[in-house]
Protein backbone atom coordinates (compact mmCIF):
# COMPACT_ATOMS: atom_id res chain seq x y z
CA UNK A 1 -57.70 100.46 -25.16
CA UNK A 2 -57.37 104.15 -24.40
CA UNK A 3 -53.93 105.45 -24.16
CA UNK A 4 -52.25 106.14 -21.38
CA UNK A 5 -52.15 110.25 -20.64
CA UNK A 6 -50.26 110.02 -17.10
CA UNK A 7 -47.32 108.96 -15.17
CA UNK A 8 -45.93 109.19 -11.97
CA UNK A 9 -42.88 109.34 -10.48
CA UNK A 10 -41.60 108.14 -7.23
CA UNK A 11 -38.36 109.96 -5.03
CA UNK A 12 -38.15 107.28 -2.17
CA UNK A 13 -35.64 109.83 0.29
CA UNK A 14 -36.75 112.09 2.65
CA UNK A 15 -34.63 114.28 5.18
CA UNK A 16 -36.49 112.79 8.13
CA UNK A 17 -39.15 110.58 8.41
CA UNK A 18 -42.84 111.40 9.92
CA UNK A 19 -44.23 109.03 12.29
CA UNK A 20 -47.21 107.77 10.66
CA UNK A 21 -45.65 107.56 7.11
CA UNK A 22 -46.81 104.36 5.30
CA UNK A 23 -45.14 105.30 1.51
CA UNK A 24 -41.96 103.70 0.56
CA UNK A 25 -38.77 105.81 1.87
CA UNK A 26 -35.34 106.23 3.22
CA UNK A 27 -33.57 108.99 5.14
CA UNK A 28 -31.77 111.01 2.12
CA UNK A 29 -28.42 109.65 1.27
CA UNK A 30 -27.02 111.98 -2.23
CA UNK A 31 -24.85 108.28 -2.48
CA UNK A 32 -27.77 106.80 -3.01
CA UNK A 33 -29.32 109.20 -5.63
CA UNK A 34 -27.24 108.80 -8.65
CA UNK A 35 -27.77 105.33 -9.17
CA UNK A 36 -31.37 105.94 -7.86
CA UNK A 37 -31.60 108.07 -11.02
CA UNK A 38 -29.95 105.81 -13.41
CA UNK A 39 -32.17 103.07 -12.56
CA UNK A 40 -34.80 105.53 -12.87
CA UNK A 41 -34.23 106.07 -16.74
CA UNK A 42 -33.45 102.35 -17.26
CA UNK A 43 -37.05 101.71 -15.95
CA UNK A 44 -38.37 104.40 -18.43
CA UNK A 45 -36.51 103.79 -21.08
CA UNK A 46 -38.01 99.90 -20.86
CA UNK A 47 -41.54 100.81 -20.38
CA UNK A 48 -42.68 104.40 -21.89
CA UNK A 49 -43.61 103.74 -25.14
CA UNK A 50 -43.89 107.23 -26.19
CA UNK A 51 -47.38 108.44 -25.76
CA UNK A 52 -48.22 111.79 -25.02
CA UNK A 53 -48.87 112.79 -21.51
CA UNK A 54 -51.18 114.67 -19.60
CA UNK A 55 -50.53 114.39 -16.27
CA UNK A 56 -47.11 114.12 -14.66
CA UNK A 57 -46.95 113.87 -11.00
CA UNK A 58 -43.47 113.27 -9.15
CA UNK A 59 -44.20 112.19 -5.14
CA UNK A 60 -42.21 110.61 -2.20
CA UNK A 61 -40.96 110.83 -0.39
CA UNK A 62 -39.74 114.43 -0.55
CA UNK A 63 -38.82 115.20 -3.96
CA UNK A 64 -37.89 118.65 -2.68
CA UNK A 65 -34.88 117.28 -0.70
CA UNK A 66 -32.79 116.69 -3.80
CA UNK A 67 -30.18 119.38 -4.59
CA UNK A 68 -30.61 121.30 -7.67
CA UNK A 69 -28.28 119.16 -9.23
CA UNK A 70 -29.75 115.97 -8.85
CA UNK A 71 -33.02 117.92 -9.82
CA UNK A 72 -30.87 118.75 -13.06
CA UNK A 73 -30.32 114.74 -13.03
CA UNK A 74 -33.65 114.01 -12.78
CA UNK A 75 -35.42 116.58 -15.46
CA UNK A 76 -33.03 115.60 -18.11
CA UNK A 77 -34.82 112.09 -17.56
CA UNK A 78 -38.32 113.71 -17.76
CA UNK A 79 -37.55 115.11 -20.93
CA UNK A 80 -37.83 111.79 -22.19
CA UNK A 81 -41.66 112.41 -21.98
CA UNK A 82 -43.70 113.41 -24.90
CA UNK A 83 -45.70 116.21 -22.94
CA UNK A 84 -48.84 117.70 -24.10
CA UNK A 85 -49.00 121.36 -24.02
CA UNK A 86 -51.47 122.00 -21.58
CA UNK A 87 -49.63 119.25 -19.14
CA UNK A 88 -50.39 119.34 -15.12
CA UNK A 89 -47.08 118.86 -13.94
CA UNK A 90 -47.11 118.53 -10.39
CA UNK A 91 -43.88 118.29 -7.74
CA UNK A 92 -44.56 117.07 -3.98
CA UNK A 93 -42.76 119.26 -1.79
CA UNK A 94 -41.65 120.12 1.94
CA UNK A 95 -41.96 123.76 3.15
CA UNK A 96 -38.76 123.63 4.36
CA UNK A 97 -36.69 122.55 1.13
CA UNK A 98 -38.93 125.58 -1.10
CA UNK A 99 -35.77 127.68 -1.48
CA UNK A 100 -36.49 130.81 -4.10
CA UNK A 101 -33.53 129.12 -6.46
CA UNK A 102 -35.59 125.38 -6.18
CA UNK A 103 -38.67 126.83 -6.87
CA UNK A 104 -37.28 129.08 -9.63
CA UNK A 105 -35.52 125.49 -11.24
CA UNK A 106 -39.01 123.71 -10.69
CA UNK A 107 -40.66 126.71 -12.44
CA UNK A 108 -38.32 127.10 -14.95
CA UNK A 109 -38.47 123.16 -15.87
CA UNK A 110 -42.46 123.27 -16.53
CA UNK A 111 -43.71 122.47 -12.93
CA UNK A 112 -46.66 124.21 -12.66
CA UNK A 113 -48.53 122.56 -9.60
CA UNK A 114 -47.33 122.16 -6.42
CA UNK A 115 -48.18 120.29 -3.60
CA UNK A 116 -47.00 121.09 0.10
CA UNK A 117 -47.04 118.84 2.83
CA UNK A 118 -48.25 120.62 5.87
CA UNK A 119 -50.45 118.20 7.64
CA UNK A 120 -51.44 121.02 10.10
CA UNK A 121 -50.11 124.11 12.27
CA UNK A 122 -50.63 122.98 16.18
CA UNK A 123 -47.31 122.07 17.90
CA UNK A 124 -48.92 118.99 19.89
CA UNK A 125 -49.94 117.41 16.12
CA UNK A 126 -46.93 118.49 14.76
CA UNK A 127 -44.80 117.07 17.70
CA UNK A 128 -47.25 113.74 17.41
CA UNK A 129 -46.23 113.37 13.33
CA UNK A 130 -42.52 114.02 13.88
CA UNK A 131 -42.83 117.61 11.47
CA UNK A 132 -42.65 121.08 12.25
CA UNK A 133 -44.61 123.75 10.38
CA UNK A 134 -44.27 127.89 10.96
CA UNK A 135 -47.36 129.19 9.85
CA UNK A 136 -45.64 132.48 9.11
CA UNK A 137 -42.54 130.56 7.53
CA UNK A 138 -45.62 128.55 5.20
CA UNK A 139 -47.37 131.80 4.46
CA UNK A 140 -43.71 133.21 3.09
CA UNK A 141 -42.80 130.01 1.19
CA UNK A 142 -46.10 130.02 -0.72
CA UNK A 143 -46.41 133.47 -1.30
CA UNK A 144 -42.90 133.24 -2.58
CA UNK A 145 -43.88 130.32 -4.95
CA UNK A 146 -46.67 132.43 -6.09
CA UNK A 147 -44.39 136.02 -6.85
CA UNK A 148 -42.15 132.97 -8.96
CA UNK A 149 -45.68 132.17 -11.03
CA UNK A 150 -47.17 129.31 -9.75
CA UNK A 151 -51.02 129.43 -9.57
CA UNK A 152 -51.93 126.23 -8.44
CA UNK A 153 -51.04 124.82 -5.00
CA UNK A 154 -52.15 122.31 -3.19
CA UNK A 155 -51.59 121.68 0.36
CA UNK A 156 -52.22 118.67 2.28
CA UNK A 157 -54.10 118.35 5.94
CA UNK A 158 -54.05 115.49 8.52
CA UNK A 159 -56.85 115.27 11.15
CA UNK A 160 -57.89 112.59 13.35
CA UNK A 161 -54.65 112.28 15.73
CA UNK A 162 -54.99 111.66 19.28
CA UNK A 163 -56.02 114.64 21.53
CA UNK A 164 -57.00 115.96 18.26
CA UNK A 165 -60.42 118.29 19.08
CA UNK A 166 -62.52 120.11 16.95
CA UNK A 167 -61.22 123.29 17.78
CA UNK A 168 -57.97 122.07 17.43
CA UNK A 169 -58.95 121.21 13.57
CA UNK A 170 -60.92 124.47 13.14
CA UNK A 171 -58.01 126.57 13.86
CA UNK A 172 -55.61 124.60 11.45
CA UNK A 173 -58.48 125.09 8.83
CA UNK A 174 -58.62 128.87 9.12
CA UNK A 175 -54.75 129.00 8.90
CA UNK A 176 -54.92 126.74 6.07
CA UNK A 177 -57.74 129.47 4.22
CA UNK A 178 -55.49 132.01 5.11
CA UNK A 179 -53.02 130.32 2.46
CA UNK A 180 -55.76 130.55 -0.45
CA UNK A 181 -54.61 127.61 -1.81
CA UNK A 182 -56.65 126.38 -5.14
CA UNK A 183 -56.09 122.69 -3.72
CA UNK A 184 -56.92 120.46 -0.27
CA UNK A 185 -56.13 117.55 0.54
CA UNK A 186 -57.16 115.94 3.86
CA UNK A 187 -56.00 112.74 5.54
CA UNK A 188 -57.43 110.78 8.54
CA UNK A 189 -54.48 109.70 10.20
CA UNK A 190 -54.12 105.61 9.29
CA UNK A 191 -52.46 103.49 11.79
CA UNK A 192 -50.08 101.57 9.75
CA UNK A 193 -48.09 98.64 11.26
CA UNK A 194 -44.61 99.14 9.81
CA UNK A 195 -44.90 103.20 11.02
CA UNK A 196 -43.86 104.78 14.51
CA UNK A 197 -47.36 105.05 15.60
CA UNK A 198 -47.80 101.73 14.62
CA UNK A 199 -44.98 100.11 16.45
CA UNK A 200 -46.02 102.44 19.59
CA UNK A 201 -49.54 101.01 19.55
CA UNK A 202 -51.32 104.45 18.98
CA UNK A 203 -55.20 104.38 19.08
CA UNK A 204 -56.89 105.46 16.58
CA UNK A 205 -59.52 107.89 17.40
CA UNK A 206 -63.27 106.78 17.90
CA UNK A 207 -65.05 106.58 14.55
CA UNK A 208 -67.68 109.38 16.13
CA UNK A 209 -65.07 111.89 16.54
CA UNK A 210 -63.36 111.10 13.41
CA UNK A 211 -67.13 111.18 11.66
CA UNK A 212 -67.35 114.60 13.30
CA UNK A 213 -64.14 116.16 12.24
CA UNK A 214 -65.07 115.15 8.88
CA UNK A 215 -68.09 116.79 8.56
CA UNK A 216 -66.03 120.18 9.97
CA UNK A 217 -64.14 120.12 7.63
CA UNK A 218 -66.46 119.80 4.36
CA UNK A 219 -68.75 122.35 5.95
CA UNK A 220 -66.00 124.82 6.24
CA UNK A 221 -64.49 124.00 3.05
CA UNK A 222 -67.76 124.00 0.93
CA UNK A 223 -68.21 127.18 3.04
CA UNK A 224 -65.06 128.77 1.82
CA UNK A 225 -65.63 127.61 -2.13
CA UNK A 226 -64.24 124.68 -2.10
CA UNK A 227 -65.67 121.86 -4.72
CA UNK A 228 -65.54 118.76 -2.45
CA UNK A 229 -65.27 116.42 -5.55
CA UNK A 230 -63.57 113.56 -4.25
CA UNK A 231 -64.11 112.04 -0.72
CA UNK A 232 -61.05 113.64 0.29
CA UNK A 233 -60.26 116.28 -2.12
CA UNK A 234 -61.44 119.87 -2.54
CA UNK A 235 -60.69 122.22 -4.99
CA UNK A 236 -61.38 125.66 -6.06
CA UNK A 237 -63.34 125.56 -9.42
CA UNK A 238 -61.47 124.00 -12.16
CA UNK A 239 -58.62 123.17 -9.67
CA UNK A 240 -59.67 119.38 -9.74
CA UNK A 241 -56.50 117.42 -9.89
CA UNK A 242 -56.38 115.96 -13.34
CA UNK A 243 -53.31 113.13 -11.99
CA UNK A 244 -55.78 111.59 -9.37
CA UNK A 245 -58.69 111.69 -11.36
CA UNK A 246 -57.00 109.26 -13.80
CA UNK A 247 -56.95 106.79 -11.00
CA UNK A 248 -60.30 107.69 -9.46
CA UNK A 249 -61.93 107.25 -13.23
CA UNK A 250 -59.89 103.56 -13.37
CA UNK A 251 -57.44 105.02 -15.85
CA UNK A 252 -53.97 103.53 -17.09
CA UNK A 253 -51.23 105.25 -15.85
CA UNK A 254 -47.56 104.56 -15.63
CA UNK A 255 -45.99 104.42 -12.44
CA UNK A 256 -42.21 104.60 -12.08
CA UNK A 257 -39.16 104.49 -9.27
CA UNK A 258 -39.01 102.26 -6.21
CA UNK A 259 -42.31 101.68 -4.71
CA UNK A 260 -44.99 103.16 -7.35
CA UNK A 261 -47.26 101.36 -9.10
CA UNK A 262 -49.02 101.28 -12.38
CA UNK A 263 -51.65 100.31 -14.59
CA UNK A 264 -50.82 99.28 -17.89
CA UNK A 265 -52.65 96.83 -21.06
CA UNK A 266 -54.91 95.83 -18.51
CA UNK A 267 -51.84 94.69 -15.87
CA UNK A 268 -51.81 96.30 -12.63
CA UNK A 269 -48.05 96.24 -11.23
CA UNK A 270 -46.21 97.02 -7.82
CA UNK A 271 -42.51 97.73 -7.83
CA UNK A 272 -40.37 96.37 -4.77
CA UNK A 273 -40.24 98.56 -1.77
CA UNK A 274 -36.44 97.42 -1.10
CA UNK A 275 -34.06 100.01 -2.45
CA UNK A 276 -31.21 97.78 -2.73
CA UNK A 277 -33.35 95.35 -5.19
CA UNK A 278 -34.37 99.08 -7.30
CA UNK A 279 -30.94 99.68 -7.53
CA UNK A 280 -30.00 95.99 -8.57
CA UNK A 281 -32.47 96.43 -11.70
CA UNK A 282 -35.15 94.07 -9.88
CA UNK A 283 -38.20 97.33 -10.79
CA UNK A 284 -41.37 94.86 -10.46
CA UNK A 285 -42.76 92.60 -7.31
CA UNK A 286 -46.15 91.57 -8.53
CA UNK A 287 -48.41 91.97 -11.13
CA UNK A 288 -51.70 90.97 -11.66
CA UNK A 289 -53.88 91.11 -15.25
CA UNK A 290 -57.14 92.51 -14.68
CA UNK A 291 -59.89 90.73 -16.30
CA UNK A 292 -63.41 92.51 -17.31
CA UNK A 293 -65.21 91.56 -13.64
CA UNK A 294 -61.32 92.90 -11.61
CA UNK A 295 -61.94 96.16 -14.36
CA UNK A 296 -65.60 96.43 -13.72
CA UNK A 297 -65.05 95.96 -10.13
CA UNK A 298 -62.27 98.69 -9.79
CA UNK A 299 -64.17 101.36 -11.80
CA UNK A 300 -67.13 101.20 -8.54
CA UNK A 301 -64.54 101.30 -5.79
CA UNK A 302 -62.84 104.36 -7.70
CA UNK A 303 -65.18 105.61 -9.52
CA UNK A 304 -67.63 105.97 -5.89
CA UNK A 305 -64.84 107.97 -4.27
CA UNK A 306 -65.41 110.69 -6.46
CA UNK A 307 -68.47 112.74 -5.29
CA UNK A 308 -70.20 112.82 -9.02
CA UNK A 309 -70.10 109.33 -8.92
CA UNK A 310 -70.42 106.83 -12.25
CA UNK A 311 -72.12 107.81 -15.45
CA UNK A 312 -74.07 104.57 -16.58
CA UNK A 313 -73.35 105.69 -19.70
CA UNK A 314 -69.69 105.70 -19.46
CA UNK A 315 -69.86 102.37 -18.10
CA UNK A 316 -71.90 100.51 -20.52
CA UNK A 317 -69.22 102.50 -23.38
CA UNK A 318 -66.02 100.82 -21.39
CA UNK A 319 -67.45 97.58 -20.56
CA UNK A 320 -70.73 96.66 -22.96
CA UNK A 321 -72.71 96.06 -19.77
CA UNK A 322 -75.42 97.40 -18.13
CA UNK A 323 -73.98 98.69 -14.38
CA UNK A 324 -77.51 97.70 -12.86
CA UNK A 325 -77.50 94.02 -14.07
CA UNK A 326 -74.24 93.40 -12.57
CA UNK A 327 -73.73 95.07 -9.63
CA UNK A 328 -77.01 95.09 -6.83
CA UNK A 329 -77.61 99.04 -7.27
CA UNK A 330 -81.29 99.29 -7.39
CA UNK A 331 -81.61 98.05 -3.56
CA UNK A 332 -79.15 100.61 -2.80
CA UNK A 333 -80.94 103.40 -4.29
CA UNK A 334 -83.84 102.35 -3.04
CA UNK A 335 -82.28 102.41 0.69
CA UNK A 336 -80.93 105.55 -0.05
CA UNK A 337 -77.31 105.04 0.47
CA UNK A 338 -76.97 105.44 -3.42
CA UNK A 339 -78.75 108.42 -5.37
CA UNK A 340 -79.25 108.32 -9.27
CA UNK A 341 -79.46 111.52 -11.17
CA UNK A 342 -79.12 112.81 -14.80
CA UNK A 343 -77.67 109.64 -15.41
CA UNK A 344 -75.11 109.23 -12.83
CA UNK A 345 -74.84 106.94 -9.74
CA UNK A 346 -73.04 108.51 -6.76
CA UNK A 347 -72.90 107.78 -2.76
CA UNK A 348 -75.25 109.62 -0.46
CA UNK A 349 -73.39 112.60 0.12
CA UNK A 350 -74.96 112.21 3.80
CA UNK A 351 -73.41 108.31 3.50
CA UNK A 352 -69.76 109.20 2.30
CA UNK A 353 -68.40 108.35 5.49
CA UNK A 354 -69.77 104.65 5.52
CA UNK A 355 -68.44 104.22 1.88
CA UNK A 356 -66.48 101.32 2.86
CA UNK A 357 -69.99 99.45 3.90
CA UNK A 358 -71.76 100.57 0.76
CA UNK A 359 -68.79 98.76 -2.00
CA UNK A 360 -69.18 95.69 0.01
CA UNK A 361 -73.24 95.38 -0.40
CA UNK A 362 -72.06 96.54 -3.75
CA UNK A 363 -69.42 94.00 -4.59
């Protein structure tokens, strides 16, 4: 087994909560936080088993609404990490809460990637997802962040809402380029029951229009030197996030605080949702040990997602199989929704948007 090089972190509060939101969360409560963080280290302290890691990536939540002292709280807990020294330690953060004396704490403590939620710049989107974004307030934050020494930010992008049209999502993408960020992420907005939008019965949009945004948006970003390298990820050369690509290339990981998961000697875990069973000491809901066919499966409907696909190589090396004989990829090549080249299999660049329909001829 290959050791584990990554580990995230989860901050479940948030200072209000957007309408579509999906991820485990509660309105920020600093009662709540102290024994959040104790529980926190417990958790560690039971699992980490001292490897050195590569990739450290604290999410949300909003991480950024904790006050510098509970940031304090929580870094003395990350120390507990063996970190390599070329680590990509990323923070998830809200515009708003990117104070010079947090970012000069996050700096200071060995951050060195952020990532901002925008989600987008027009008042009617912003209005729709319960946020508010100034792009002259962003453009301050960031180039404030920057002054402090950070040189790689990503930010993230939501398209797809209601009433959303293509000029609409051209004009958030030329504010967005106006950033320079080295990092975008973009998000089709999911209708998820338990959210605002679900409850309200939103719509989504129809497929065609989302299809069409789509394609705006990796034509402008390619446009503007942007790697797309992962169906919803694009980065400026050598900006690839190293975190996701551990999940993406079917990696272990470890994933800690209320909500995360993890991967770990082949068992795939989910810790409860419910804060008040975190902060009982009740960490784990369900796990699940992933045999060779659950691994081999996992490492196509990851492994596709990324735009350079799976080296057969790689695969026969991790599982002593030959990709071809298990999985039905010759038809698929032959059809053209799959392409094989220098030794890789990857999804149709032209077919990225039917991925879905390719993994289940696939599996």
């Amino acid at each position: 087994m290959e050791k584990i090089k990554a580990v995230y972190i989860h901050l479940p509060f948030c200072n209000s909560i957007c309408s579509y939101c999906d991820f485990c969360k509660v309105v920020y409560n600093n009662d709540w936080v102290r024994p959040y963080l104790k529980r926190l280290e417990e958790e560690i302290d039971n699992a980490y088993m001292g490897e050195e890691i590569e990739t450290l990536y604290i999410g949300g939540g909003t991480p950024s609404c904790l006050t510098i002292e509970e940031l304090t709280g929580l870094f003395k807990i990350i120390e507990k990490f063996k970190k390599a020294p070329n680590i990509e330690f990323t923070f998830e953060a809200n515009v708003n809460d990117l104070e010079e004396d947090k970012l000069k704490f996050l700096y200071m403590n060995g951050v060195n990637r952020l990532s901002v939620g925008i989600e987008s710049f027009n008042p009617e989107k912003l209005k729709f997802m319960n946020r508010t974004a100034e792009f002259k307030d962003v453009k301050q934050k960031i180039e404030l962040a920057r002054k402090i020494g950070f040189k790689n930010i990503n930010v993230d992008l939501m398209y797809a809402i209601p009433n959303e049209t293509a000029k609409m999502l051209q004009k958030d993408l030329q504010l967005f380029l106006k950033l320079k960020p080295e990092h975008i992420s973009t998000y089709s907005l999911m209708i998820e029951k338990n959210t605002l939008v679900g409850l309200n019965k939103v719509k989504p949009i129809e497929e065609e229009r989302d299809a069409k945004m789509y394609e705006i948006i990796c034509k402008t970003l390619k446009k503007n030197g942007y790697v797309h390298y992962e169906v919803s990820n694009f980065a400026k050369k050598g900006y690839q996030s190293k975190h996701n690509l551990t999940y993406w290339n079917n990696q272990e990981y470890y994933g800690f605080g209320c909500g995360a998961s993890g991967f770990v000697e082949a068992v795939r875990y989910e810790n409860t949702k419910s804060l008040t069973e975190y902060l009982k000491g009740n960490f784990i809901s369900s796990k699940a040990l992933m045999g060779k066919v659950d691994n081999m499966e996992n490492e196509l409907i990851l492994g596709f997602r990324k735009l350079e696909g799976i080296s057969l190589v790689e695969f026969f090396n991790k599982y002593e199989e030959n990709m071809q004989n298990i999985f039905p990829i010759k038809p698929l090549i032959k059809s053209g929704e799959l392409i094989f080249k220098n030794g890789r299999v990857y999804i149709n660049p032209k077919k990225l948007y039917v991925m879905n329909e390719i993994l289940i001829k696939l599996i």
